[in-house]
PDB file of N, CA and C in Angstrom:
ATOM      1  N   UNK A   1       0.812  -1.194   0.000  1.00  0.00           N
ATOM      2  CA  UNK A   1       0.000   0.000   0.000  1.00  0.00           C
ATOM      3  C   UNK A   1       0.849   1.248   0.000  1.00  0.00           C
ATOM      4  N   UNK A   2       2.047   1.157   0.454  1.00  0.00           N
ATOM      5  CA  UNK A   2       3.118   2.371   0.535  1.00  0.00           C
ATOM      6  C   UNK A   2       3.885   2.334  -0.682  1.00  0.00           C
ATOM      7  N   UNK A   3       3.330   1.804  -1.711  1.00  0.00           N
ATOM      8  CA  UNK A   3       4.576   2.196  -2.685  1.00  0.00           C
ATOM      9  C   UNK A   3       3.841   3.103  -3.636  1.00  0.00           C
ATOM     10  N   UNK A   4       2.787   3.332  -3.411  1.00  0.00           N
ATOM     11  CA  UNK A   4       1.589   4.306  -4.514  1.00  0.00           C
ATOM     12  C   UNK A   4       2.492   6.274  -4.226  1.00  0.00           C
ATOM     13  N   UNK A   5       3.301   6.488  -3.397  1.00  0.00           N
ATOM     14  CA  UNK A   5       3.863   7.723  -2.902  1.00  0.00           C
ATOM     15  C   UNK A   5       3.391   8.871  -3.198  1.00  0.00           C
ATOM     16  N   UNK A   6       1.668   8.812  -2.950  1.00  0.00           N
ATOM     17  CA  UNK A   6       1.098   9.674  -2.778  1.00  0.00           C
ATOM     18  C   UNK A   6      -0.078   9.544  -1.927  1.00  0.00           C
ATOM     19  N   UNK A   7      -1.218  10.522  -1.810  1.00  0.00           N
ATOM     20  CA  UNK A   7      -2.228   9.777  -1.093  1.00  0.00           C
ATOM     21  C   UNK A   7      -3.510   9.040  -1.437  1.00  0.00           C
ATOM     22  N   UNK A   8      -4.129   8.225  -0.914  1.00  0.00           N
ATOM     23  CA  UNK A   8      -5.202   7.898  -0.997  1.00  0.00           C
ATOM     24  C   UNK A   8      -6.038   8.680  -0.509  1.00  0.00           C
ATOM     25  N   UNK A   9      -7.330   8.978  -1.710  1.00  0.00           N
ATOM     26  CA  UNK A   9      -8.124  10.138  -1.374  1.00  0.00           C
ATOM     27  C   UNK A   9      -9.724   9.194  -1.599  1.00  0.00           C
ATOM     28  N   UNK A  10     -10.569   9.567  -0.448  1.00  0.00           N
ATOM     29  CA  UNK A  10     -11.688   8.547   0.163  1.00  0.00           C
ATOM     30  C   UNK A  10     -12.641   9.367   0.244  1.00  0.00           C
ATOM     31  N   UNK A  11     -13.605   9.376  -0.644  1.00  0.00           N
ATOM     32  CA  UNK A  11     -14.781  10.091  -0.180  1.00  0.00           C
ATOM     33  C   UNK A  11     -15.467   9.552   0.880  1.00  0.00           C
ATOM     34  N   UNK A  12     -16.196  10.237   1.868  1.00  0.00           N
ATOM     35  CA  UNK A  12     -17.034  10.391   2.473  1.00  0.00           C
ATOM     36  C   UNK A  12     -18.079  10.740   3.068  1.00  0.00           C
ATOM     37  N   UNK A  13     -18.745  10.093   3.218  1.00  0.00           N
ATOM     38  CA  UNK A  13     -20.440  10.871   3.573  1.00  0.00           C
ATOM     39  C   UNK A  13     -20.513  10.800   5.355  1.00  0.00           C
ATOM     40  N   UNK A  14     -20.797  11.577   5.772  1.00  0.00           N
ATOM     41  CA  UNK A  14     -21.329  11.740   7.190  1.00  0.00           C
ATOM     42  C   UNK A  14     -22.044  10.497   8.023  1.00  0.00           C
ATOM     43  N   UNK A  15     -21.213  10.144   8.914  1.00  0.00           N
ATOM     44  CA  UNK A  15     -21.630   9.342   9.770  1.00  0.00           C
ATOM     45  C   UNK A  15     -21.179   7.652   9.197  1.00  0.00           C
ATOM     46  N   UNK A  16     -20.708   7.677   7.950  1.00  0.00           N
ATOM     47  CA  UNK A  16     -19.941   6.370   7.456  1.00  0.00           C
ATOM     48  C   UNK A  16     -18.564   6.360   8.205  1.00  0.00           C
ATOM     49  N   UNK A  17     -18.625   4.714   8.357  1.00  0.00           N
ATOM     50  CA  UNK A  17     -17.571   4.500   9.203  1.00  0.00           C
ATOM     51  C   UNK A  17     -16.980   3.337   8.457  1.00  0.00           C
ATOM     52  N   UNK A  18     -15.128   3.287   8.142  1.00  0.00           N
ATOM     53  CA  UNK A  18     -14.318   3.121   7.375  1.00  0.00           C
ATOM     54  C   UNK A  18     -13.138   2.255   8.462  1.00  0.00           C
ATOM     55  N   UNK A  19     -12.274   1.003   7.903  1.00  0.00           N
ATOM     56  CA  UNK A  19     -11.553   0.454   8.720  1.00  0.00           C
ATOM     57  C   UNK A  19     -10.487   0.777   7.754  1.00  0.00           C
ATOM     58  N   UNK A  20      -9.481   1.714   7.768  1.00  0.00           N
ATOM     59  CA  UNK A  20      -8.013   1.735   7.530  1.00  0.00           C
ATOM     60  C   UNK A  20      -6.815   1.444   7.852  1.00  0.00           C
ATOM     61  N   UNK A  21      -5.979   0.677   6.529  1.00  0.00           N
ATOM     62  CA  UNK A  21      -4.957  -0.194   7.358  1.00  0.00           C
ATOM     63  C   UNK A  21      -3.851   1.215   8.121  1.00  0.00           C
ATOM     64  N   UNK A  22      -3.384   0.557   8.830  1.00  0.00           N
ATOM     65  CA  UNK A  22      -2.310   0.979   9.553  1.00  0.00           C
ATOM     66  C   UNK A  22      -1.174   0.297   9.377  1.00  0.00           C
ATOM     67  N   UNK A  23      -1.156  -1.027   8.937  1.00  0.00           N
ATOM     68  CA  UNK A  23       0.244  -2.073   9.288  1.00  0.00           C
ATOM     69  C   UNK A  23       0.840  -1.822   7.381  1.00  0.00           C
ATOM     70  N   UNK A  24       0.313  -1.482   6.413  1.00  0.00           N
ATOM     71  CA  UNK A  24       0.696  -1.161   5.070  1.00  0.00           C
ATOM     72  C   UNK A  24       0.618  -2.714   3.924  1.00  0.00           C
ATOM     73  N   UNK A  25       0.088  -3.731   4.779  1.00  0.00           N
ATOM     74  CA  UNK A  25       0.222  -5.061   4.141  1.00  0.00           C
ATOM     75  C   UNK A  25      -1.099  -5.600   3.087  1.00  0.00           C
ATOM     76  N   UNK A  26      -1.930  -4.564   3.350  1.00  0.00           N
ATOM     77  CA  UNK A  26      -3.313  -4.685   2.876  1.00  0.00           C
ATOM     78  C   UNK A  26      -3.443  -4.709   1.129  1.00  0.00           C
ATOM     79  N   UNK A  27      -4.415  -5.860   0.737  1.00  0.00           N
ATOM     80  CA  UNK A  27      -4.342  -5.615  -0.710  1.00  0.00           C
ATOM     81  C   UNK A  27      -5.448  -4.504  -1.273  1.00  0.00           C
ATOM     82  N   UNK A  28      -6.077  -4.445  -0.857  1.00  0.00           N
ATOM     83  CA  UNK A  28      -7.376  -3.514  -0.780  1.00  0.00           C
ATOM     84  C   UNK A  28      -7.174  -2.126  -0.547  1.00  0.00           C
ATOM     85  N   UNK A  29      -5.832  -1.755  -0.289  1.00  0.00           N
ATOM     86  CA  UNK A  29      -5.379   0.084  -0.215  1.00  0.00           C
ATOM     87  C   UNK A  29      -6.655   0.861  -0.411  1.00  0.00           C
ATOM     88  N   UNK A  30      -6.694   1.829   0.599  1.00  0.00           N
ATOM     89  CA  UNK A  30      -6.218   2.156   2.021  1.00  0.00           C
ATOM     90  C   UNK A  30      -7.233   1.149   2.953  1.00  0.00           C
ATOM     91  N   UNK A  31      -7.709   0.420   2.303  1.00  0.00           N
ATOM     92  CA  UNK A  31      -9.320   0.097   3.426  1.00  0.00           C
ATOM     93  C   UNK A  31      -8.114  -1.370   3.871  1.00  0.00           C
ATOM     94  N   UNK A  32      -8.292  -1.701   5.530  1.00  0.00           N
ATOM     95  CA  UNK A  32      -8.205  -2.902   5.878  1.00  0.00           C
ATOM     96  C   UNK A  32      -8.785  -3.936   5.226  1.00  0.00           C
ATOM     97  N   UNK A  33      -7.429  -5.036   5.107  1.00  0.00           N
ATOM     98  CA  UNK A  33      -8.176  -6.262   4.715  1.00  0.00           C
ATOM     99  C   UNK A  33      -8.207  -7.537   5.551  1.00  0.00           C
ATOM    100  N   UNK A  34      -7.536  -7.286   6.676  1.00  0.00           N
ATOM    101  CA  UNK A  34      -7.578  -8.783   7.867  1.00  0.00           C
ATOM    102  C   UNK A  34      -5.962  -8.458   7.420  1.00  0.00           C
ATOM    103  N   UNK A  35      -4.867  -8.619   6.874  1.00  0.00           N
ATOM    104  CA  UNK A  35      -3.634  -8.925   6.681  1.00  0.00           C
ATOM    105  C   UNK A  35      -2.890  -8.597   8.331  1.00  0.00           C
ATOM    106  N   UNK A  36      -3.076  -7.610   8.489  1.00  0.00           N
ATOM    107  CA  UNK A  36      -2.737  -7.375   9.922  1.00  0.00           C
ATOM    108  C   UNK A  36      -2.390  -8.663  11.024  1.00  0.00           C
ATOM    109  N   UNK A  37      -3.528  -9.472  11.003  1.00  0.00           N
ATOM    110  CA  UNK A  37      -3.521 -10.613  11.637  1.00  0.00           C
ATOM    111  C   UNK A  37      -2.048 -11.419  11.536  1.00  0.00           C
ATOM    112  N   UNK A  38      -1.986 -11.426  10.327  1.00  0.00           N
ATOM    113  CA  UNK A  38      -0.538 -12.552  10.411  1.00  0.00           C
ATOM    114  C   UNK A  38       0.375 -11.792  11.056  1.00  0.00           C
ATOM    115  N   UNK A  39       0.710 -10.808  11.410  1.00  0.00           N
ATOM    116  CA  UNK A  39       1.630  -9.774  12.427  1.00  0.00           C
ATOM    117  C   UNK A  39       0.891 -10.034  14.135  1.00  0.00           C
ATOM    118  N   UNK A  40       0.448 -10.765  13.891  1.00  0.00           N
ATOM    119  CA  UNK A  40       0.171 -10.969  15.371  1.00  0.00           C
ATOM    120  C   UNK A  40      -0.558 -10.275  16.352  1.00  0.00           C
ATOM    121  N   UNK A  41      -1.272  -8.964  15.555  1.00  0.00           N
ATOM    122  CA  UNK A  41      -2.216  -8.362  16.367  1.00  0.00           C
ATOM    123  C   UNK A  41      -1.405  -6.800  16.425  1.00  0.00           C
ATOM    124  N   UNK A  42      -0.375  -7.074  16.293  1.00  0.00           N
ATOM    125  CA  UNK A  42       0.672  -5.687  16.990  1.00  0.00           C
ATOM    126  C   UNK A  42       0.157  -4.539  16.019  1.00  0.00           C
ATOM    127  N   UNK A  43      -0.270  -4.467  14.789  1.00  0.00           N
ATOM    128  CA  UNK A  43      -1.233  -3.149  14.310  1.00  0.00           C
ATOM    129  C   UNK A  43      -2.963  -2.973  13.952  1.00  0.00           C
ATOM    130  N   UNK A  44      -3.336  -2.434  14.685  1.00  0.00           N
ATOM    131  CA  UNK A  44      -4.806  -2.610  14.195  1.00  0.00           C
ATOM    132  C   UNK A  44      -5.417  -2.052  13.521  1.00  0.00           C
ATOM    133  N   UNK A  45      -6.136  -1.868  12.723  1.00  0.00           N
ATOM    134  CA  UNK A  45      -6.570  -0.835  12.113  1.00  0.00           C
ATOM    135  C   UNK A  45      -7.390   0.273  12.346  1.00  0.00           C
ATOM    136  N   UNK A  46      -7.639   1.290  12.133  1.00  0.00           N
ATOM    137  CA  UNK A  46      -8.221   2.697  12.369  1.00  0.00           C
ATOM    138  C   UNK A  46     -10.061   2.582  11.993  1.00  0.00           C
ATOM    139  N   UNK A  47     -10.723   2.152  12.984  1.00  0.00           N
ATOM    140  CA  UNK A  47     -11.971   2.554  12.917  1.00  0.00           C
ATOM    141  C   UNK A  47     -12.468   4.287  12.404  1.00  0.00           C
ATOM    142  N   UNK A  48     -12.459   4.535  11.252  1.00  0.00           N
ATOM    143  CA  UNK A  48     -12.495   6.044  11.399  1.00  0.00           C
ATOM    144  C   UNK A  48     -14.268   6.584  10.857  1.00  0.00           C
ATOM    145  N   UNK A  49     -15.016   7.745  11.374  1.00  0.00           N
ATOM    146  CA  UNK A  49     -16.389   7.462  10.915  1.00  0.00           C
ATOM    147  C   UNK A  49     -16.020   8.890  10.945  1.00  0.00           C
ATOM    148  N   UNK A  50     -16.768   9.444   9.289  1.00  0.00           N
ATOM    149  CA  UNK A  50     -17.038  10.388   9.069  1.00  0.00           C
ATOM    150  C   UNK A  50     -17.975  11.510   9.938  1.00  0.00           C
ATOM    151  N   UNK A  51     -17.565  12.469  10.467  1.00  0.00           N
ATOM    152  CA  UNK A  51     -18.564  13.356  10.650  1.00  0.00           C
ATOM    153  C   UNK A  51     -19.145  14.746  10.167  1.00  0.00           C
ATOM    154  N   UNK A  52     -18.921  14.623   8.483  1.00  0.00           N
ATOM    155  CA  UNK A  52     -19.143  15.200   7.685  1.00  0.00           C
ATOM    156  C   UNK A  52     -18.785  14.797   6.522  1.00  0.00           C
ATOM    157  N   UNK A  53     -19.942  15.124   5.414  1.00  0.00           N
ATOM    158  CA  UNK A  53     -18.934  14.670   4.019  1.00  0.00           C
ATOM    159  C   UNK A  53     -18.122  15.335   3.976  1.00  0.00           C
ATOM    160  N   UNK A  54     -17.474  14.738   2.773  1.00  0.00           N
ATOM    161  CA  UNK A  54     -15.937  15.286   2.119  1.00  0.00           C
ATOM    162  C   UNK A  54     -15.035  13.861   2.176  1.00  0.00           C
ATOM    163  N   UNK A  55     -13.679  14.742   1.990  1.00  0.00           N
ATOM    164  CA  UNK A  55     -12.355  13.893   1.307  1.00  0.00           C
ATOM    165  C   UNK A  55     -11.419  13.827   2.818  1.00  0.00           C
ATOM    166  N   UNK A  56     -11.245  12.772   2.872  1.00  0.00           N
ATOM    167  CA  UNK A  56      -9.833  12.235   4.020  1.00  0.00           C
ATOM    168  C   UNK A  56      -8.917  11.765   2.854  1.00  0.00           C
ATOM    169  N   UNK A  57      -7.402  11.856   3.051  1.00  0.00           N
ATOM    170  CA  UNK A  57      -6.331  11.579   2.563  1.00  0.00           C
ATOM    171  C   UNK A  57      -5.662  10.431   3.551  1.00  0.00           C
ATOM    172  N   UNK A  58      -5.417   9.532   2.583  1.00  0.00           N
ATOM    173  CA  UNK A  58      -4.185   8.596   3.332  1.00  0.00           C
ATOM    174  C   UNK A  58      -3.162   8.218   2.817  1.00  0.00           C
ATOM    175  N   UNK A  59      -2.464   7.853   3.733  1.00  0.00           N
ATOM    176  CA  UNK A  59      -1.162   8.093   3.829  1.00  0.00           C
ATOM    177  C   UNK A  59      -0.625   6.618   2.757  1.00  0.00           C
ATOM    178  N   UNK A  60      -0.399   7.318   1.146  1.00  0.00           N
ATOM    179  CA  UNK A  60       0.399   6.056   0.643  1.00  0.00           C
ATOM    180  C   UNK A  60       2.097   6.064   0.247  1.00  0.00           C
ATOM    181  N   UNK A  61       2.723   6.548   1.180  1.00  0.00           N
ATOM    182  CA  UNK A  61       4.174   6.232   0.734  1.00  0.00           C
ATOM    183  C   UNK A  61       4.976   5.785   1.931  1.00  0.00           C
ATOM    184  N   UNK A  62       3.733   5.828   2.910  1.00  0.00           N
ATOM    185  CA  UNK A  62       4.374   4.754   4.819  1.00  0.00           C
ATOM    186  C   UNK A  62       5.451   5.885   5.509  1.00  0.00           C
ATOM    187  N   UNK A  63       5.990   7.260   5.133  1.00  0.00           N
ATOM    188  CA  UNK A  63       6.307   8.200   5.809  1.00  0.00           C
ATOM    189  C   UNK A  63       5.751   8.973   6.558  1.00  0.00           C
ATOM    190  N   UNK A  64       4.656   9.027   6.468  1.00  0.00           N
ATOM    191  CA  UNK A  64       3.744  10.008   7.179  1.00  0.00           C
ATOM    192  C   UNK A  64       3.673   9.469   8.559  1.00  0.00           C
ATOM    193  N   UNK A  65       4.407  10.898   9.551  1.00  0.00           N
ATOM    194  CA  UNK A  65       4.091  10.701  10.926  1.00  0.00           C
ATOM    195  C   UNK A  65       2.899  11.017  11.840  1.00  0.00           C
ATOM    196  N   UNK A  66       1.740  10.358  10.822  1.00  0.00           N
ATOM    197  CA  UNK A  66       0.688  10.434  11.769  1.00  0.00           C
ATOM    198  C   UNK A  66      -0.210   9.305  10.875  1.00  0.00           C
ATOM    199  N   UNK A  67       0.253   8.092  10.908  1.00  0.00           N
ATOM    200  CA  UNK A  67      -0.433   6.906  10.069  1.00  0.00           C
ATOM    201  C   UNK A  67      -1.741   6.774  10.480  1.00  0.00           C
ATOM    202  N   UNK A  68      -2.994   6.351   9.736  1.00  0.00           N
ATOM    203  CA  UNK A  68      -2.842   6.357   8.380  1.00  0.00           C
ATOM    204  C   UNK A  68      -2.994   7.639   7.372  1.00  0.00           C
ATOM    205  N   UNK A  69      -3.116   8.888   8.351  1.00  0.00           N
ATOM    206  CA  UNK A  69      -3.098   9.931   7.528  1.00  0.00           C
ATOM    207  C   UNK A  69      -2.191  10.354   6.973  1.00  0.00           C
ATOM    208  N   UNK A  70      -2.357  10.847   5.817  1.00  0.00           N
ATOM    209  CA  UNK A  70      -1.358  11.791   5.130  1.00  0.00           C
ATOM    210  C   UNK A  70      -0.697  12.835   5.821  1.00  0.00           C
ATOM    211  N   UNK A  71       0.302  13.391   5.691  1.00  0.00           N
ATOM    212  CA  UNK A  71       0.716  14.499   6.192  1.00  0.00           C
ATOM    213  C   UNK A  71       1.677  15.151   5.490  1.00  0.00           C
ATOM    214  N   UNK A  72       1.961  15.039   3.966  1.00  0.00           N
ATOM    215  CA  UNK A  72       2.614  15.635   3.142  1.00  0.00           C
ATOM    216  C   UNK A  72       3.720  14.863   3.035  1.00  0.00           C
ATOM    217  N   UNK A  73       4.320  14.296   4.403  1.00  0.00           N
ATOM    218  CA  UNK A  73       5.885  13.916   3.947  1.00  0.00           C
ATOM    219  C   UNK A  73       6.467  13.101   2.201  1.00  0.00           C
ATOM    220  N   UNK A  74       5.301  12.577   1.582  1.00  0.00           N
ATOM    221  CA  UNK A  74       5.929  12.545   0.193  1.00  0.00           C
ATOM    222  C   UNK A  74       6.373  12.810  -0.777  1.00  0.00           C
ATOM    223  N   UNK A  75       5.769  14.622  -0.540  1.00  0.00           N
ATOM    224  CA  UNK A  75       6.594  15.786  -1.219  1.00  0.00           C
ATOM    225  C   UNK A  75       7.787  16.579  -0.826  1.00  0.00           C
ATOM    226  N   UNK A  76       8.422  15.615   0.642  1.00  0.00           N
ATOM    227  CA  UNK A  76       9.385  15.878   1.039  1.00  0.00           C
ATOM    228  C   UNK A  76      10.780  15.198   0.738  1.00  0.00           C
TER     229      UNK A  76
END
């Protein structure tokens, strides 16, 4: 999921709620797919629920210090 080195951009509608990987092993980018599991539990994924529409960004190049969000570091 980190080799796309930019972000994943997710629409959203208000009050939808979204499981994003955190551990980067997922085939399904950015949405969790269970892969996590074979790591033994040690990353879980981000329950995240809209509370407004619009666009969340995630984080696809695994630099970003605030996983799974984006935070620019790929234009760094």
């Amino acid at each position: 999921m980190y080799e796309k080195n930019s972000p994943y951009e997710v629409e959203l509608k208000a009050g939808q709620t979204v499981y994003l990987c955190r551990c980067g092993k997922t085939q399904s980018a950015p949405y969790c797919d269970g892969s996590h599991s074979s790591l033994g539990g040690v990353v879980e994924p981000l329950a995240h629920t809209a509370d407004k529409d619009g666009k969340v960004y995630v984080c696809g190049c695994g630099k970003s210090d605030n996983i799974p969000w984006c935070d620019g570091s790929h234009s760094r």
